[in-house]
Protein backbone atom coordinates (compact mmCIF):
# COMPACT_ATOMS: atom_id res chain seq x y z
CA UNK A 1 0.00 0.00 0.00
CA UNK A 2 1.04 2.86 -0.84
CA UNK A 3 0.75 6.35 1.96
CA UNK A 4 0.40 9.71 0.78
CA UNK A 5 1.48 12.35 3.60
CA UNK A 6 -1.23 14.92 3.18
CA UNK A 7 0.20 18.94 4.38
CA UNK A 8 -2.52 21.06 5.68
CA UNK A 9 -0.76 24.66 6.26
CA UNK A 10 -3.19 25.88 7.98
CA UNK A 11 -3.42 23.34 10.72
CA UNK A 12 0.39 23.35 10.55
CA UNK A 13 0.30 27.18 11.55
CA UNK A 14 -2.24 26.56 14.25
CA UNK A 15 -0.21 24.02 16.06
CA UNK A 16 2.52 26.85 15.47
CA UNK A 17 0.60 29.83 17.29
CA UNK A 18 -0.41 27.27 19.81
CA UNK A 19 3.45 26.35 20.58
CA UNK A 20 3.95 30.49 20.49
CA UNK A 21 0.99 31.09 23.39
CA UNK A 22 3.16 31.03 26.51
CA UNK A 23 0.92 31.50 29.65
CA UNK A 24 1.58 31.72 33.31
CA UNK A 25 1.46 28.15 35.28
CA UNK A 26 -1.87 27.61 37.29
CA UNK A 27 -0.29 27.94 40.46
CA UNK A 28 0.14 31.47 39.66
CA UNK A 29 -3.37 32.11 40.34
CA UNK A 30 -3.49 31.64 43.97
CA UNK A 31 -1.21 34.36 44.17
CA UNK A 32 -2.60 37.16 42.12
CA UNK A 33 -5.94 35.83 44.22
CA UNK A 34 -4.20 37.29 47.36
CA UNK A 35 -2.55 40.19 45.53
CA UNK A 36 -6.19 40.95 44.53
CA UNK A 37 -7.46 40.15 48.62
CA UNK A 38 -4.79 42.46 49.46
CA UNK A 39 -5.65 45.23 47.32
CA UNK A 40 -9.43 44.97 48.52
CA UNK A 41 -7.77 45.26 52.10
CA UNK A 42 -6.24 48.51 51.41
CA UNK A 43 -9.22 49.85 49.76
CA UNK A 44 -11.28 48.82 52.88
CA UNK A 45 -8.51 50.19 55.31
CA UNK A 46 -8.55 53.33 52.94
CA UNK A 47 -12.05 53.79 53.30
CA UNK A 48 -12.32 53.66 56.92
CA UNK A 49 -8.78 56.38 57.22
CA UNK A 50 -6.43 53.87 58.67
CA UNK A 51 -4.18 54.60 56.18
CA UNK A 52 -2.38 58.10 56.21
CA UNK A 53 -1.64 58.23 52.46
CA UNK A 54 -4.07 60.35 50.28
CA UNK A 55 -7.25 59.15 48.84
CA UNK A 56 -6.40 59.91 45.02
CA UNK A 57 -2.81 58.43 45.62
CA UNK A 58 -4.40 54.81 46.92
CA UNK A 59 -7.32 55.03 44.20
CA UNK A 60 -4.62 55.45 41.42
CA UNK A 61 -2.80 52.42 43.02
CA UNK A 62 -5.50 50.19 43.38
CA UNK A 63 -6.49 50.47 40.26
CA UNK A 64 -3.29 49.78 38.40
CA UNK A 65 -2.63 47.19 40.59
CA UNK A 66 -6.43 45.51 40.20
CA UNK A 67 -5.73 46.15 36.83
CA UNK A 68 -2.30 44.44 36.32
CA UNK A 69 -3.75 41.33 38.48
CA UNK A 70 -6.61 40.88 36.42
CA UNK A 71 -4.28 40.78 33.32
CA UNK A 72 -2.08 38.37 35.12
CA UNK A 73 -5.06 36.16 35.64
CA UNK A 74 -6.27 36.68 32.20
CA UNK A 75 -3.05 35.17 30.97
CA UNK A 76 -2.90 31.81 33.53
CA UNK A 77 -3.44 28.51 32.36
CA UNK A 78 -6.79 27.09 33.13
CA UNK A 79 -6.22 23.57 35.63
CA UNK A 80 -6.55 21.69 32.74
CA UNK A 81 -5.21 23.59 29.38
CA UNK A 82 -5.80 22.23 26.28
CA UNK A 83 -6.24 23.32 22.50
CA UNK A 84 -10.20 23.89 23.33
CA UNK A 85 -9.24 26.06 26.12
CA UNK A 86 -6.46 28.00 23.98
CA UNK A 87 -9.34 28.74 21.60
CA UNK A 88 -11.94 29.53 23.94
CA UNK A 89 -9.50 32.07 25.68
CA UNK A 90 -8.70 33.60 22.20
CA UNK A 91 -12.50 34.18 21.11
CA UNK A 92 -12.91 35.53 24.51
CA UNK A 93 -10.29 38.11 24.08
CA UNK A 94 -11.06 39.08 20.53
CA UNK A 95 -15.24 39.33 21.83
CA UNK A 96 -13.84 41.49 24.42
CA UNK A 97 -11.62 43.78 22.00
CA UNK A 98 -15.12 44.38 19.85
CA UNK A 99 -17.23 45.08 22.96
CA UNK A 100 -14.45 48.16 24.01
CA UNK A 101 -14.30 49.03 20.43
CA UNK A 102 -18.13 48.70 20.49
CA UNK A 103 -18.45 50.77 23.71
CA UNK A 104 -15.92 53.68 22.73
CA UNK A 105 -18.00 54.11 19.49
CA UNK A 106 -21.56 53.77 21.09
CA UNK A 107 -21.30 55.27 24.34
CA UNK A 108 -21.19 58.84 23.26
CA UNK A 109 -24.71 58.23 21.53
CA UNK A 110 -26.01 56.59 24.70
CA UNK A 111 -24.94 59.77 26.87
CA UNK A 112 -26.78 62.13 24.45
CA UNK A 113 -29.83 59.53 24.53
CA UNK A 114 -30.33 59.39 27.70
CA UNK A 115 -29.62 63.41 28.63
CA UNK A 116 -25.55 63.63 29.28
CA UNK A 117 -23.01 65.26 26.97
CA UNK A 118 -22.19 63.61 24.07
CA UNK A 119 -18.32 64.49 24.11
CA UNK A 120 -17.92 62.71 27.83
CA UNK A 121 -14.49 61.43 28.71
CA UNK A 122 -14.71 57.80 29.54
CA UNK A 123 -11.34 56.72 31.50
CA UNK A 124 -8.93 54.30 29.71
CA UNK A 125 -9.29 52.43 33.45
CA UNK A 126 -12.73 52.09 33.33
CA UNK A 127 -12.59 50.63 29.59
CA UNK A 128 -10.00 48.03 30.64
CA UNK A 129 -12.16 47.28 33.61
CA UNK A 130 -15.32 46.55 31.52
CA UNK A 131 -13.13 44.83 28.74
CA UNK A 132 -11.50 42.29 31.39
CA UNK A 133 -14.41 41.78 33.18
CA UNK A 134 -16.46 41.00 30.07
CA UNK A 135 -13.24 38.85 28.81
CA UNK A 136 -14.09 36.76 32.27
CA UNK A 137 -17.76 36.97 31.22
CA UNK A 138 -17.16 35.13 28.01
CA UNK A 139 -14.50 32.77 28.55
CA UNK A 140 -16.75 31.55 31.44
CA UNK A 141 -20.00 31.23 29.05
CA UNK A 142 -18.00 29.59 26.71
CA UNK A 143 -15.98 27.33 28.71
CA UNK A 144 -19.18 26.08 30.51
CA UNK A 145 -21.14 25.94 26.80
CA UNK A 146 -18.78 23.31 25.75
């Protein structure tokens, strides 16, 4: 018999990018869990003026640092990573890059809608925030869908 070796490129190049994705280990998580514990402490201490620093100076902090840890977690390996997962994870992100596109674009119409200005400055923090959370959002609905 005789074996013809078939080349698919395409699947080639997908085994490729999936060689390329380099995430953090799992184990990573349980840290940026109590980074992210910690920051809520400081907020919390914050709030109640235990802390002598100044309000805008924590606020900035605590929301870079949020920020940064919810990246971090964004890019940690699920318990059990496979190719599914890799996939999932991408369509999350790229759902979440069109939903802040989506919202930069729409928002301004919404504010005039509904009474505001139409030329109000949203905060690159609070886009992140909604883009991150709604990555979350979707790589949960789709990892549970599956």
């Amino acid at each position: 018999m005789l074996y013809c070796k078939v080349n698919f490129p395409i699947l080639n190049k997908m085994n490729s990018i999936q060689k390329d994705i380099r995430l953090f280990p799992h184990t990573f998580k349980k840290k940026i869990y109590i980074v992210l514990l910690l920051l809520i402490l400081i907020v919390v201490l914050s709030i109640a003026k235990l802390l002598p620093f100044d309000k805008e100076l924590v606020k900035t902090f605590v929301a870079n640092a949020f920020l940064v840890a919810l990246l971090l977690l964004a890019l940690t390996k699920d318990k059990d990573e496979d190719e599914l997962t890799i996939r999932l994870r991408l369509k999350a992100f790229t759902s979440s890059f069109i939903y802040g596109v989506v919202l930069v674009i729409v928002s301004p119409y919404l504010n005039l809608l509904f009474g505001g200005d139409f030329l109000v400055e949203k905060s690159t923090t609070s886009l992140l925030f909604n883009m991150l959370f709604f990555y979350f959002y979707m790589f949960y609905l789709m990892k549970r869908s599956r």
